[in-house]
N, C-alpha and C. Protein backbone atom coordinates (compact mmCIF):
# COMPACT_ATOMS: atom_id res chain seq x y z
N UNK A 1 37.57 -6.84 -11.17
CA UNK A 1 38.15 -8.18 -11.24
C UNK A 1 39.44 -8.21 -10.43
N UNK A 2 39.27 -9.04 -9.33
CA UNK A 2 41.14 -9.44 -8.85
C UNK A 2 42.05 -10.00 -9.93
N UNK A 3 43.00 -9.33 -8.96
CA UNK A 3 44.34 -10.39 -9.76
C UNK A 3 44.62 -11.23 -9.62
N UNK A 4 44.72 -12.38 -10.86
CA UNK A 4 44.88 -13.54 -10.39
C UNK A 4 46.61 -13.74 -10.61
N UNK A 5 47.05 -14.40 -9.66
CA UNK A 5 48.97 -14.53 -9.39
C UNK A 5 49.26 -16.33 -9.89
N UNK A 6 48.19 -17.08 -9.79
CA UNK A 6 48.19 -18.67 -10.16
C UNK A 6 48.10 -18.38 -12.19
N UNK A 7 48.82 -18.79 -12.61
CA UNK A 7 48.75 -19.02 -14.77
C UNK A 7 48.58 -20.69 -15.19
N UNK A 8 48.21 -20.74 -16.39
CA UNK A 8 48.37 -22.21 -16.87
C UNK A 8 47.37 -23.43 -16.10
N UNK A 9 46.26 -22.49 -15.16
CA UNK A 9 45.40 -23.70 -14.43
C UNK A 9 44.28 -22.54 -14.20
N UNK A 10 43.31 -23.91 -14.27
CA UNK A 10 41.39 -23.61 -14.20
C UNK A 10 41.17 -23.06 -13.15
N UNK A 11 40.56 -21.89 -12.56
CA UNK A 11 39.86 -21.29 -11.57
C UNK A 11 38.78 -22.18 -11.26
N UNK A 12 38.76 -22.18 -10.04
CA UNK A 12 37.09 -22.54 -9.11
C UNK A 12 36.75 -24.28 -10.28
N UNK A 13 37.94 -24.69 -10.32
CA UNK A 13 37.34 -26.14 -10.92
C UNK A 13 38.03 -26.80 -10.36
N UNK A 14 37.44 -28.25 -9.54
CA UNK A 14 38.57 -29.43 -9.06
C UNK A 14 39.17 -29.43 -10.15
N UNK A 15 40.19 -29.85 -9.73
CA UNK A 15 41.56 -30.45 -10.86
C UNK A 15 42.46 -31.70 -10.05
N UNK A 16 42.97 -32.55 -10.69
CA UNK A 16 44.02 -33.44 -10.67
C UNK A 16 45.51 -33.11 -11.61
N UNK A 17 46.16 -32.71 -10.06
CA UNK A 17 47.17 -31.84 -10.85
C UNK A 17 48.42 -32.82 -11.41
N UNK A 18 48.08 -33.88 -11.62
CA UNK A 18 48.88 -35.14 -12.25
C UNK A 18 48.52 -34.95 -14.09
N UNK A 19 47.43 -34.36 -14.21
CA UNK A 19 46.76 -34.45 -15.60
C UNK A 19 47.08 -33.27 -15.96
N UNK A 20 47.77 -32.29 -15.55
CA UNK A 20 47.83 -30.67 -16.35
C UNK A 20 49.22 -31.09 -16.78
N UNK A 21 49.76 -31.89 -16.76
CA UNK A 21 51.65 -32.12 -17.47
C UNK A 21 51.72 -33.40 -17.92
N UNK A 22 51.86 -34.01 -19.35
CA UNK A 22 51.65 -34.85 -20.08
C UNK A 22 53.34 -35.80 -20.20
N UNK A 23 52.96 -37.14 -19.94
CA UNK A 23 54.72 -37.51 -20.35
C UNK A 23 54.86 -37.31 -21.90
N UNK A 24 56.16 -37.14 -22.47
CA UNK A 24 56.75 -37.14 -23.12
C UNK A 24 57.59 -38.34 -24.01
N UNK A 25 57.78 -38.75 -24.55
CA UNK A 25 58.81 -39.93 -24.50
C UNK A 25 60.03 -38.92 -24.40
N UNK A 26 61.55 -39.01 -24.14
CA UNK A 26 63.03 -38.84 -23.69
C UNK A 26 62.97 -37.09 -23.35
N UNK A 27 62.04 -36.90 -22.60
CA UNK A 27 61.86 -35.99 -22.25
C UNK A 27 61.20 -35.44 -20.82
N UNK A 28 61.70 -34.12 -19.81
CA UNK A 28 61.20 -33.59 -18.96
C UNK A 28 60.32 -32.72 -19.09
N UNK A 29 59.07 -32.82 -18.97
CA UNK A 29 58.15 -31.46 -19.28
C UNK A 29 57.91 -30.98 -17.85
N UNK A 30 57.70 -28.93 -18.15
CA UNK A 30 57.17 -28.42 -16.81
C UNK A 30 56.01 -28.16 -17.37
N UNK A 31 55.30 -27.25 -16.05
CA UNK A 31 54.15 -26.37 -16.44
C UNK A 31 54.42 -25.51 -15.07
N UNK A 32 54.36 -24.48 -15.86
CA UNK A 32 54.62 -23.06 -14.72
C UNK A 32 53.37 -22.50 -13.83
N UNK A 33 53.05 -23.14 -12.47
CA UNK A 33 51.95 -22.41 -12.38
C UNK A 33 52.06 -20.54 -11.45
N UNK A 34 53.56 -20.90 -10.72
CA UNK A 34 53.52 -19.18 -10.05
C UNK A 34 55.43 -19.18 -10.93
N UNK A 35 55.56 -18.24 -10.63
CA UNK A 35 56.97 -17.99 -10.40
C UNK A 35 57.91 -16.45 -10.23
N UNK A 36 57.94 -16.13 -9.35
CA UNK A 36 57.98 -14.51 -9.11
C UNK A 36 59.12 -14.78 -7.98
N UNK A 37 59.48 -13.46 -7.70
CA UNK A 37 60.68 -13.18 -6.48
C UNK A 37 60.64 -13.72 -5.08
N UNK A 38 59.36 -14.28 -4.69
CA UNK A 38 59.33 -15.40 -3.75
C UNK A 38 58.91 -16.75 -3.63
N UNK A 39 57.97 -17.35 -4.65
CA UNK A 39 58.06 -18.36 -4.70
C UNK A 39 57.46 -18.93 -6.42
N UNK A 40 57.67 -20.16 -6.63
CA UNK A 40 57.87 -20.49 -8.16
C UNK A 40 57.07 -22.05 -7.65
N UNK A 41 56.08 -22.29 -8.28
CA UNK A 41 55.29 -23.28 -8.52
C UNK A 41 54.93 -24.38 -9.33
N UNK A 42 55.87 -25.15 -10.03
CA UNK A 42 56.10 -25.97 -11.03
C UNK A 42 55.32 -27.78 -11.43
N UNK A 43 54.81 -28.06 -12.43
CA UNK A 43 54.55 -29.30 -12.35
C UNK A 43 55.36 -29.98 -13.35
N UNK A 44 56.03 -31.17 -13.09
CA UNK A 44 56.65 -31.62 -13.70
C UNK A 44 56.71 -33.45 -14.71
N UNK A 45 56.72 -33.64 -15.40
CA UNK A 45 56.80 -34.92 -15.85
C UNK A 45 58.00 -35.53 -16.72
N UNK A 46 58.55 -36.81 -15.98
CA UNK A 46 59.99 -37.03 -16.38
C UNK A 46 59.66 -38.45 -17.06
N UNK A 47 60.01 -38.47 -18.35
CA UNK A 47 60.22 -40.04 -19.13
C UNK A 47 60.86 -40.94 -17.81
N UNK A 48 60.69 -42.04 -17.51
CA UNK A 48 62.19 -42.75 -17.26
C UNK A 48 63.21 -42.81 -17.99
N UNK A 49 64.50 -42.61 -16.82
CA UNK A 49 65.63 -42.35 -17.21
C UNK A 49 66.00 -40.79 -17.18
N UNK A 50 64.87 -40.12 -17.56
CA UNK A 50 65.31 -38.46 -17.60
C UNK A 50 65.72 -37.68 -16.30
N UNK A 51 66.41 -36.38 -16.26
CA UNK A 51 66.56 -36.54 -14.95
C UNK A 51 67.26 -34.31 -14.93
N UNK A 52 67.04 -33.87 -13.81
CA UNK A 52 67.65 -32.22 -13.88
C UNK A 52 68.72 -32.61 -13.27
N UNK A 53 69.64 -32.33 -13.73
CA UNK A 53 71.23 -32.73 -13.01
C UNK A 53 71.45 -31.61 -11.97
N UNK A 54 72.59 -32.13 -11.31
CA UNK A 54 72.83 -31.32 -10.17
C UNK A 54 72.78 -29.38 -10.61
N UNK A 55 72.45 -29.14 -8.93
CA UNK A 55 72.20 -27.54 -9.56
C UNK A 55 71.50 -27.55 -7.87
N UNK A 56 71.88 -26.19 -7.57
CA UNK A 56 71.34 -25.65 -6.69
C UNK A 56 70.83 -24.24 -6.57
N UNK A 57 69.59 -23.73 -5.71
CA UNK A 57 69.15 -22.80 -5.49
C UNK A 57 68.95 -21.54 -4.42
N UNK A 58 68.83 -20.85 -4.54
CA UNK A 58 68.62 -19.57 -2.94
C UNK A 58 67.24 -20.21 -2.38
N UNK A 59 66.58 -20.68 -3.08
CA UNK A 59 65.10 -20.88 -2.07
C UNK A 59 65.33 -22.69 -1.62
N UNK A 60 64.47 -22.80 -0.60
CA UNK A 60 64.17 -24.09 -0.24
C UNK A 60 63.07 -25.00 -0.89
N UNK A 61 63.11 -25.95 -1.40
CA UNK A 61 62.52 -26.49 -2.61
C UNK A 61 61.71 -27.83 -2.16
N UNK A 62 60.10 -27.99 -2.20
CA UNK A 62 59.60 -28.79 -1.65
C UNK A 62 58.66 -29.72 -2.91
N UNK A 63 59.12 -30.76 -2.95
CA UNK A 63 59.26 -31.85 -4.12
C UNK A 63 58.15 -33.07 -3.36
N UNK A 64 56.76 -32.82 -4.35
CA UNK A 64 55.82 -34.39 -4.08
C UNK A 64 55.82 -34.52 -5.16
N UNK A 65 55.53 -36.19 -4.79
CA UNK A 65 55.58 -37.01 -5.71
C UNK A 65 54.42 -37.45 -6.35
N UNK A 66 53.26 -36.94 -7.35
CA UNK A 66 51.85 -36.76 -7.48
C UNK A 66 52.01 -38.92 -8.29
N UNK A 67 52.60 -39.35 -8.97
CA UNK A 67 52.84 -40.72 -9.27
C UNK A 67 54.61 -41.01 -10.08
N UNK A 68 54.68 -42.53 -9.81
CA UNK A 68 56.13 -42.95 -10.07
C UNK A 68 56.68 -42.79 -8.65
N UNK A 69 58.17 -42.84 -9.23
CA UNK A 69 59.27 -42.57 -8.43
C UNK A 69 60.13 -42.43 -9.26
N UNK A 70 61.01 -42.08 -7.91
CA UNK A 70 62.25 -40.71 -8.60
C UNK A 70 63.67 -41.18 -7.49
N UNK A 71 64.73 -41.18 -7.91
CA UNK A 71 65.77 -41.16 -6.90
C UNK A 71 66.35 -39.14 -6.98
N UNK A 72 65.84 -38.68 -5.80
CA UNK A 72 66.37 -37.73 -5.42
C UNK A 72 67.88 -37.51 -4.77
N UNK A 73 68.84 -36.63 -5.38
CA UNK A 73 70.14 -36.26 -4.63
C UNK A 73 70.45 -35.47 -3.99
N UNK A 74 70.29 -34.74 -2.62
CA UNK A 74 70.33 -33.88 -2.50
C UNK A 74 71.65 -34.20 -1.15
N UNK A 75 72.65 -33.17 -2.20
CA UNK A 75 74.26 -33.03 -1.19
C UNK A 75 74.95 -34.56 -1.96
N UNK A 76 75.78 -35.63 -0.90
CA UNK A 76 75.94 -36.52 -1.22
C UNK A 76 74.77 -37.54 -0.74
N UNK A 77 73.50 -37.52 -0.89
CA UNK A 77 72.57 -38.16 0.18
C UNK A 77 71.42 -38.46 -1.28
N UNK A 78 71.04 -40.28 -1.34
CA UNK A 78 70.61 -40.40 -2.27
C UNK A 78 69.27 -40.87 -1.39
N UNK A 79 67.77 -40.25 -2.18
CA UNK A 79 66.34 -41.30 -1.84
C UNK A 79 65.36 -41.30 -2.72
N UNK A 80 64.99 -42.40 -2.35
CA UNK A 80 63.92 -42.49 -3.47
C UNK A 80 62.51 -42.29 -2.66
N UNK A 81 62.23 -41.46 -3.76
CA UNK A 81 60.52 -41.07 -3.34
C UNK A 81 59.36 -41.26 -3.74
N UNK A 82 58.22 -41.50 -3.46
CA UNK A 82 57.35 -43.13 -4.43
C UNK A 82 56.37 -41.94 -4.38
N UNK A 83 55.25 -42.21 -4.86
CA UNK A 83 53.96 -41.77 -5.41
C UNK A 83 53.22 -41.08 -3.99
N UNK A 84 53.04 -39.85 -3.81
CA UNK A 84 52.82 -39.38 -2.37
C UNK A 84 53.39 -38.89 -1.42
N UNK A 85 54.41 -39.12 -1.64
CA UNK A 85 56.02 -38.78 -0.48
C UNK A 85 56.50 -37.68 -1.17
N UNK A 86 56.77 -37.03 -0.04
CA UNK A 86 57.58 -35.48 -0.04
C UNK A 86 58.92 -35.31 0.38
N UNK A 87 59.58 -34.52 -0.68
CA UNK A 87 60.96 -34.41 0.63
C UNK A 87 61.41 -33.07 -0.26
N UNK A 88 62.12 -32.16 1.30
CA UNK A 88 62.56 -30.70 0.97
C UNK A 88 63.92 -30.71 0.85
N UNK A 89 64.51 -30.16 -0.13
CA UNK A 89 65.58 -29.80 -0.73
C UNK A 89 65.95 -28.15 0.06
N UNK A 90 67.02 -28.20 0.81
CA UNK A 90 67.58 -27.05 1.29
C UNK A 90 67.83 -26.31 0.63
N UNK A 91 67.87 -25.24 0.49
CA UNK A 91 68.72 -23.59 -0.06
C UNK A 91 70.04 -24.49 0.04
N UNK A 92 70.67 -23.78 -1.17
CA UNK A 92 71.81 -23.37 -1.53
C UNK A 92 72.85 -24.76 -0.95
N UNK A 93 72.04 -26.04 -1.24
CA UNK A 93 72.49 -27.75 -1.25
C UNK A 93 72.50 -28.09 -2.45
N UNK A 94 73.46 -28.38 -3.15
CA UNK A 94 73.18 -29.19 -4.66
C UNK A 94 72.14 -29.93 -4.61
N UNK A 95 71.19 -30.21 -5.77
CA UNK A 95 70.61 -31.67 -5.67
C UNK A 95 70.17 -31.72 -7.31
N UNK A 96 69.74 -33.08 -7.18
CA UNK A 96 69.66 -33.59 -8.96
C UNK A 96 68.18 -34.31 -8.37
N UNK A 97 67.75 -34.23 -9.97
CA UNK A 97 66.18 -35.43 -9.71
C UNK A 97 66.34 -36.19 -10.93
N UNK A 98 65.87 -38.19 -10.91
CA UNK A 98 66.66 -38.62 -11.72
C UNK A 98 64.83 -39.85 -11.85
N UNK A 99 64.76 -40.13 -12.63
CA UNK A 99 63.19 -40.91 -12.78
C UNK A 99 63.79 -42.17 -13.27
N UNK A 100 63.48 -42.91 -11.90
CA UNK A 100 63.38 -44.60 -11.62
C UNK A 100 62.13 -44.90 -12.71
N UNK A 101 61.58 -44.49 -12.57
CA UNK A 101 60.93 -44.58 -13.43
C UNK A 101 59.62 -43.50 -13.69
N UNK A 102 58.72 -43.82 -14.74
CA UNK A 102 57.70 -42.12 -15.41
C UNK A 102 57.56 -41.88 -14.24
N UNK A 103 57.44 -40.57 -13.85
CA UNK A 103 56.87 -40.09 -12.65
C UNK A 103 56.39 -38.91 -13.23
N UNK A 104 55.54 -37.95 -12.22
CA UNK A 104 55.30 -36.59 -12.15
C UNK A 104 55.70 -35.83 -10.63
N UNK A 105 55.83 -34.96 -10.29
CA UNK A 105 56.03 -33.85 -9.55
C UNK A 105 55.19 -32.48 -9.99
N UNK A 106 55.26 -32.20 -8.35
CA UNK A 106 54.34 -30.88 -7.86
C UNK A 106 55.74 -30.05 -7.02
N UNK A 107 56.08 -28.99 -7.69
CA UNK A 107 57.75 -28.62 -7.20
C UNK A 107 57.24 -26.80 -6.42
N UNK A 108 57.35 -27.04 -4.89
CA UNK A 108 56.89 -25.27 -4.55
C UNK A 108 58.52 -24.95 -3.90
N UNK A 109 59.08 -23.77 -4.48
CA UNK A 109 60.04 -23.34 -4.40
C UNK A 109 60.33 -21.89 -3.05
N UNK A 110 60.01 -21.16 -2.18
CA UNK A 110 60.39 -20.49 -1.37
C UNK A 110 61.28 -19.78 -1.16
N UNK A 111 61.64 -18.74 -1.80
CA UNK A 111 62.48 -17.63 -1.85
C UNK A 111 62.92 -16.95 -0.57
N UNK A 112 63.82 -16.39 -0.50
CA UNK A 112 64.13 -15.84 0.78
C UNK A 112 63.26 -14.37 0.53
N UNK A 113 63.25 -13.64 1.17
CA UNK A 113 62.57 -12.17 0.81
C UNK A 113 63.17 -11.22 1.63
């Protein structure tokens, strides 16, 4: 048997990765699907209003938007990102994620090595 490095998701089955992370009411939920010394694979679902406050990282951080929108901060630089739209968060740039309203996210993170 290989090793499998993907956790928390179905082998060899389509999936809709909007449906593996459930909203919450006043709450951010993840679901971890990698996360190791080079890269970290996250799905996320934010109530409106909820939001990860500023904070920055060593890896470069690439944020879609699987449904909703979200006003992203990254540095002093504010955007909003709608259902489908991507945008990368630099290494070691502050940024915050803040939900215009319910949304979900698909978050792949990139470590330096």
């Amino acid at each position: 048997m290989s090793v499998q490095y993907l956790k928390n998701i179905n082998f060899e089955e389509t999936l809709n990765l909007g449906d593996l992370v459930d909203y919450q009411p006043g709450q951010v939920v993840s679901r971890t699907l990698v996360q190791n010394n080079s890269v970290g694979i996250t799905l996320f679902s934010f109530d409106k209003g909820e939001q990860i406050s500023s904070h920055s990282s060593t890896g470069d951080a690439m944020l879609t938007v699987l449904t909703g929108k979200a006003r992203i901060t990254i540095g002093e630089k504010e955007h909003i990102v709608s259902e489908g739209e991507t945008i990368v968060m630099p290494n070691n740039i502050p940024h915050a994620v803040y939900a215009e309203e319910k949304f979900k996210m698909f978050l792949t993170v990139v470590f330096p090595y």
